[in-house]
Protein backbone atom coordinates (compact mmCIF):
# COMPACT_ATOMS: atom_id res chain seq x y z
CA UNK A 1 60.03 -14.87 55.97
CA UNK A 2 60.65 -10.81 56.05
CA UNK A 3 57.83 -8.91 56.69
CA UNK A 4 56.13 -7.95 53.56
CA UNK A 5 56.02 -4.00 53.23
CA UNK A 6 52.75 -3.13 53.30
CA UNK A 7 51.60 0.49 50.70
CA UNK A 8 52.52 3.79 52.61
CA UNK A 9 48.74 4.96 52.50
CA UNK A 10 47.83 2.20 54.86
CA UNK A 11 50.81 3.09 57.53
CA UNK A 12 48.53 5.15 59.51
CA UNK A 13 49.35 4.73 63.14
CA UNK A 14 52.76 4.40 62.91
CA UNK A 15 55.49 6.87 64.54
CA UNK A 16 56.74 7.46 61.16
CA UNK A 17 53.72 8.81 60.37
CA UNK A 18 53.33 11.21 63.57
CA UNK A 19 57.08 12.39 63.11
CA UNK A 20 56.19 13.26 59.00
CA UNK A 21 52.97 15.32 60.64
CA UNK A 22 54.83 17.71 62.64
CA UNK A 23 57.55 18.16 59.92
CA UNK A 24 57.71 21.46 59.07
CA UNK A 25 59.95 20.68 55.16
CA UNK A 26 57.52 17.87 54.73
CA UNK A 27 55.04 18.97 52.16
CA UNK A 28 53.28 16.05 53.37
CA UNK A 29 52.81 16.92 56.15
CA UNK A 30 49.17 18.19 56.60
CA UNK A 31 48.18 15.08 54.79
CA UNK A 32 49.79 12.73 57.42
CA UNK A 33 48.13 14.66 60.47
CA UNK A 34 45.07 14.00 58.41
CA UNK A 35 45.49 10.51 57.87
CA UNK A 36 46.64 10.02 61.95
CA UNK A 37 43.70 11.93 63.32
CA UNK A 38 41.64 9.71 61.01
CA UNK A 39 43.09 6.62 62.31
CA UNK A 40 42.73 7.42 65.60
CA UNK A 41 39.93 8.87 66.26
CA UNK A 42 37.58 6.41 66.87
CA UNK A 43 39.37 4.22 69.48
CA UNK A 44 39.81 8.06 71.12
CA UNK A 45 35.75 8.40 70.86
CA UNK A 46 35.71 5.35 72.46
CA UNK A 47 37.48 5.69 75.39
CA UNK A 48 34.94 8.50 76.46
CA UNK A 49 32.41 7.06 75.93
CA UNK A 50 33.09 4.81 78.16
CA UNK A 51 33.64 7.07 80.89
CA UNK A 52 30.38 7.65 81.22
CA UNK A 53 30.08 10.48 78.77
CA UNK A 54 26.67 10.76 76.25
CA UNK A 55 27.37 10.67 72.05
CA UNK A 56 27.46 14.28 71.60
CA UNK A 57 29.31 15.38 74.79
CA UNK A 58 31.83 12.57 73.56
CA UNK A 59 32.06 14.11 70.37
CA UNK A 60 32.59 17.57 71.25
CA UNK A 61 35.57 16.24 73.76
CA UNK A 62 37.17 14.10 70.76
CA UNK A 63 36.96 17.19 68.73
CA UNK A 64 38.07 18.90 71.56
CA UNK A 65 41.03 16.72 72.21
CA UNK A 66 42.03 16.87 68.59
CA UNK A 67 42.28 20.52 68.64
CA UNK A 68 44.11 21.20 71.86
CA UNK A 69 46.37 18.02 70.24
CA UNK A 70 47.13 20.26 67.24
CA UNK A 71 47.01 23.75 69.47
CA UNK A 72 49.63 22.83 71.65
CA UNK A 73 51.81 20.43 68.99
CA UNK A 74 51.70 17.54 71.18
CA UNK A 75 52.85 15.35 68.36
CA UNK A 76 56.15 17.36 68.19
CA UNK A 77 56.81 16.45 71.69
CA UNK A 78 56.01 12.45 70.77
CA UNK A 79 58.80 10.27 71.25
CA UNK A 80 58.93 6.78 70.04
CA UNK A 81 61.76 5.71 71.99
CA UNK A 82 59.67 6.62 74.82
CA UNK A 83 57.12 4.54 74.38
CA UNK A 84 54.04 2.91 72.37
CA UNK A 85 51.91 5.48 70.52
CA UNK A 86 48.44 4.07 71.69
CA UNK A 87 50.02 4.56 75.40
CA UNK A 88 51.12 8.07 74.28
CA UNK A 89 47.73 8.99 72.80
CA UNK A 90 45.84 7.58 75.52
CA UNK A 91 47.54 9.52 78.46
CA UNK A 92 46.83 12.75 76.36
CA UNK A 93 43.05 11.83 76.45
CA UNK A 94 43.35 11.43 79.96
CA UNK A 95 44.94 14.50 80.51
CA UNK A 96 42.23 16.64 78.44
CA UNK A 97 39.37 14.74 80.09
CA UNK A 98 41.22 15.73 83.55
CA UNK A 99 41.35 19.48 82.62
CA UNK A 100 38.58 19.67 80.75
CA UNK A 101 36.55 21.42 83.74
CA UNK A 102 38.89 23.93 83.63
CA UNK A 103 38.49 24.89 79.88
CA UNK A 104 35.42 26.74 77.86
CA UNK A 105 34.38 23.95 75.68
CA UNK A 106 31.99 26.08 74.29
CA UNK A 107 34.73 28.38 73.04
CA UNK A 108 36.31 25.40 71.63
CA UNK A 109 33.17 23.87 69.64
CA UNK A 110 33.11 27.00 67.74
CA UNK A 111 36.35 26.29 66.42
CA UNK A 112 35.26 23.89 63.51
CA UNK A 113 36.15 20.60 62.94
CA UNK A 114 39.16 18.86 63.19
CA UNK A 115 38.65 15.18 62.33
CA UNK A 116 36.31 13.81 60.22
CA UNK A 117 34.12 11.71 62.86
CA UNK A 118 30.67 10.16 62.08
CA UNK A 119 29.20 9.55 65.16
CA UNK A 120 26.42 8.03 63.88
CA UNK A 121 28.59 5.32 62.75
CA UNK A 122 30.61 5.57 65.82
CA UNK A 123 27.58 4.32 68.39
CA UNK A 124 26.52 1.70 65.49
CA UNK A 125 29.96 0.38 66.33
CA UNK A 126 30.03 0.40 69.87
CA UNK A 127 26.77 -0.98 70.11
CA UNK A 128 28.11 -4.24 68.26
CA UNK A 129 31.12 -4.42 71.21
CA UNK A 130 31.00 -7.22 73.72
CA UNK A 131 28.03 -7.17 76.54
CA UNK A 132 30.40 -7.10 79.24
CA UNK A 133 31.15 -3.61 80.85
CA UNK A 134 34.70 -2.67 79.34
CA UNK A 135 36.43 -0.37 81.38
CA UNK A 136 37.49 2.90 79.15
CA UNK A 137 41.00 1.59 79.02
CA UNK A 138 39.81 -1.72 77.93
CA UNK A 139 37.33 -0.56 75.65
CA UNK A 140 40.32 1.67 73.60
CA UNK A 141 42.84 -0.94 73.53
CA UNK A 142 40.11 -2.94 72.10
CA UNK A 143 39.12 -0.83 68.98
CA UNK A 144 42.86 0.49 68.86
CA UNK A 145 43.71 -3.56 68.07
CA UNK A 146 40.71 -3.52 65.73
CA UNK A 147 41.75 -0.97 63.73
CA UNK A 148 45.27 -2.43 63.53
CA UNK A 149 43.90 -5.88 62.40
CA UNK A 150 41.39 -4.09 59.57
CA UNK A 151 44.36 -1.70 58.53
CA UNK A 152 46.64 -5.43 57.91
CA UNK A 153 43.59 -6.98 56.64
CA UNK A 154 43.30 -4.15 53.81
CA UNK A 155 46.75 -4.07 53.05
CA UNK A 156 46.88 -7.72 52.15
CA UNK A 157 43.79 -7.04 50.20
CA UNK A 158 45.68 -4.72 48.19
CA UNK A 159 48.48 -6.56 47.60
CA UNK A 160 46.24 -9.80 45.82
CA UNK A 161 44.65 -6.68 43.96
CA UNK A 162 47.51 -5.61 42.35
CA UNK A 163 48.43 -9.06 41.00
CA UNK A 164 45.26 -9.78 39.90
CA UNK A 165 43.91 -11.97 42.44
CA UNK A 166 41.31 -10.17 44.12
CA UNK A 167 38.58 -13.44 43.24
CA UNK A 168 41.41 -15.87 44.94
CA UNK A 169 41.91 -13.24 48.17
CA UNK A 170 38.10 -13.41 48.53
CA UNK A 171 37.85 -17.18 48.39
CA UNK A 172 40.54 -17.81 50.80
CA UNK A 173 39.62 -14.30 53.43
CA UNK A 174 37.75 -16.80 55.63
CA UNK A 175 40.64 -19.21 56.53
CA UNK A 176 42.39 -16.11 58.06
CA UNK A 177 39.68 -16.81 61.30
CA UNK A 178 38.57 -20.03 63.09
CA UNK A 179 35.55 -21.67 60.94
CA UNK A 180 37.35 -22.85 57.84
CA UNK A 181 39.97 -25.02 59.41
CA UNK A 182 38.06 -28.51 58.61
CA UNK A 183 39.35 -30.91 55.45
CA UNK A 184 35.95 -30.95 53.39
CA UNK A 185 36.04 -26.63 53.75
CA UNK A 186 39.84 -27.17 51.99
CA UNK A 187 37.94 -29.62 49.16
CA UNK A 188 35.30 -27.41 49.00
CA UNK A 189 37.48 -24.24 48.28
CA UNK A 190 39.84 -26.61 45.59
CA UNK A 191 36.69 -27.95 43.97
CA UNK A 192 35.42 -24.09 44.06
CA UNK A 193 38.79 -22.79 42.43
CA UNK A 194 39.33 -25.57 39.97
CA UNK A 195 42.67 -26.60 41.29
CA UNK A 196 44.39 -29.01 43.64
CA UNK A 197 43.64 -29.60 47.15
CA UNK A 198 47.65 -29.26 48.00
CA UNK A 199 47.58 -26.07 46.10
CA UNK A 200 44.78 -24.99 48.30
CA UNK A 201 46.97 -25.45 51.29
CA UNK A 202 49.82 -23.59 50.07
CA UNK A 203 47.50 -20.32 48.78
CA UNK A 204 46.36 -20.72 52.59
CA UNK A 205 49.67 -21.11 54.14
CA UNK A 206 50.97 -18.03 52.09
CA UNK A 207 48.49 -15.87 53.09
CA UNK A 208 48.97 -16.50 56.67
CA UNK A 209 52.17 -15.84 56.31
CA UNK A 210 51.62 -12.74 54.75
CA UNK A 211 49.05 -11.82 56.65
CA UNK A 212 51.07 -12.48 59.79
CA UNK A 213 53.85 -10.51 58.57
CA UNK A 214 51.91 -7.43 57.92
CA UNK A 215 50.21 -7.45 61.57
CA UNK A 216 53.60 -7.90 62.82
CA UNK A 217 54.81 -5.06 60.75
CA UNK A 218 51.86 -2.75 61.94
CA UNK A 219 52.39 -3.87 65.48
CA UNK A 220 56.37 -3.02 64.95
CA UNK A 221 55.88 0.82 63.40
CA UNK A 222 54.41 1.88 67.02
CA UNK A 223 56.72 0.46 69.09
CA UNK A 224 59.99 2.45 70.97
CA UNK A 225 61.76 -0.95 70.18
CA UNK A 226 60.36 -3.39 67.97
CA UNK A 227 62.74 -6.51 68.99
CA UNK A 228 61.00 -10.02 68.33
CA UNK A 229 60.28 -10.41 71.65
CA UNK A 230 58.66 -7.12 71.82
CA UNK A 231 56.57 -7.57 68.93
CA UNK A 232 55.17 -10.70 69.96
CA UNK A 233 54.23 -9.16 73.66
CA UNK A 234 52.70 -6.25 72.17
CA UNK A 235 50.60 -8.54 69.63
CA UNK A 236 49.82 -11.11 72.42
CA UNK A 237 48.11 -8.35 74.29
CA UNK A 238 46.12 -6.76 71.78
CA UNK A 239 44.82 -10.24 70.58
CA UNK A 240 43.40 -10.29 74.40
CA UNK A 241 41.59 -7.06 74.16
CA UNK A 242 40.06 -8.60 70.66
């Protein structure tokens, strides 16, 4: 089956997108940045965090991140046939938390801000991430895979919206995990619906499929070279860090 092509607004960490922000004939353009700083900045906020950092230190450096990102154009330098844009984005973290010693923050902070980031939300969230100590790395890769999952997962929403069948994408949401794989769960659903148990199945197997096909088309988008094989390795290990 070909990948399903999932609505534009939901492409949001995607090297198409990065490459439309630093277009200077785009009119778009200011909107993109928006909607990449948006999607990224919480897996950024993340990351130093877990370094060791405290919530409002961390948010000062994400803001400060995202403003030496913009000052300096970064994203105009971005390449992606050099590489995945997580790695990309990550490095440049690591790079501003390496020279950050060597800058006035305070200077910075009085610069306004640059992404919208709640970090009351933000600790909620991290405080609901495994009890094992994640290394920084780990911990980014982790919500950088969530995010991808949750941006597929809304897509696919959108698409059974717009045919009408937001009641039957609710119904069948849960057999996209691991606790609604039994027989009587499939009855229960039919009985629920009104229709066939085989008709069950297919609705099932069709949204897998779809939903598949959008993850793998997320996955693709921020890739230097989205072969099969490629896809599948990249998907493989953010599955791990889930």
């Amino acid at each position: 089956m070909s990948p399903v092509p999932a609505p534009h607004s939901f492409l949001t960490t995607h090297w198409s997108v990065v490459h439309r922000a630093v277009s200077k004939n785009d009119p778009d353009a200011q909107a993109a940045l928006a909607q990449l700083c948006g999607a990224c900045w919480f897996p950024i906020y993340a990351y130093i965090r877990r370094t060791g950092k405290g919530p409002h230190d961390a948010e000062d450096l994400t803001q400060g991140f995202f403003a030496r990102l913009l000052e300096k154009n970064f994203f105009a330098s971005a390449d992606g046939s050099k590489g995945r844009l997580r790695t990309f984005l990550l490095t440049c973290v690591q790079r501003h938390l390496a020279d950050e010693h060597d800058r006035a923050m305070t200077q910075k902070r009085g610069g306004g801000r640059i992404v919208e980031l709640d970090a009351l939300t933000a600790e909620q969230r991290l405080a609901a991430e495994p009890a094992d100590e994640l290394t920084p790395e780990r911990c980014y890769q982790r919500r950088w895979a969530l995010g991808m999952v949750d941006t597929a997962m809304r897509a696919l929403e959108a698409e059974y919206a717009g045919q009408d069948k937001a009641a039957l994408f609710e119904r069948l949401r849960p057999f996209l995990g691991f606790t609604a794989s039994v027989e009587e769960n499939y009855q229960a659903t039919a009985d629920a619906l009104g229709i066939k148990l085989n008709t069950v199945k297919s609705h099932i197997r069709r949204l897998r499929e779809q939903w598949r096909d959008l993850l793998m088309q997320q996955v693709a988008a921020t890739l230097d070279d989205p072969t099969p094989e490629a896809i599948k390795a990249e998907l493989a290990e953010l599955i791990a860090c889930v």
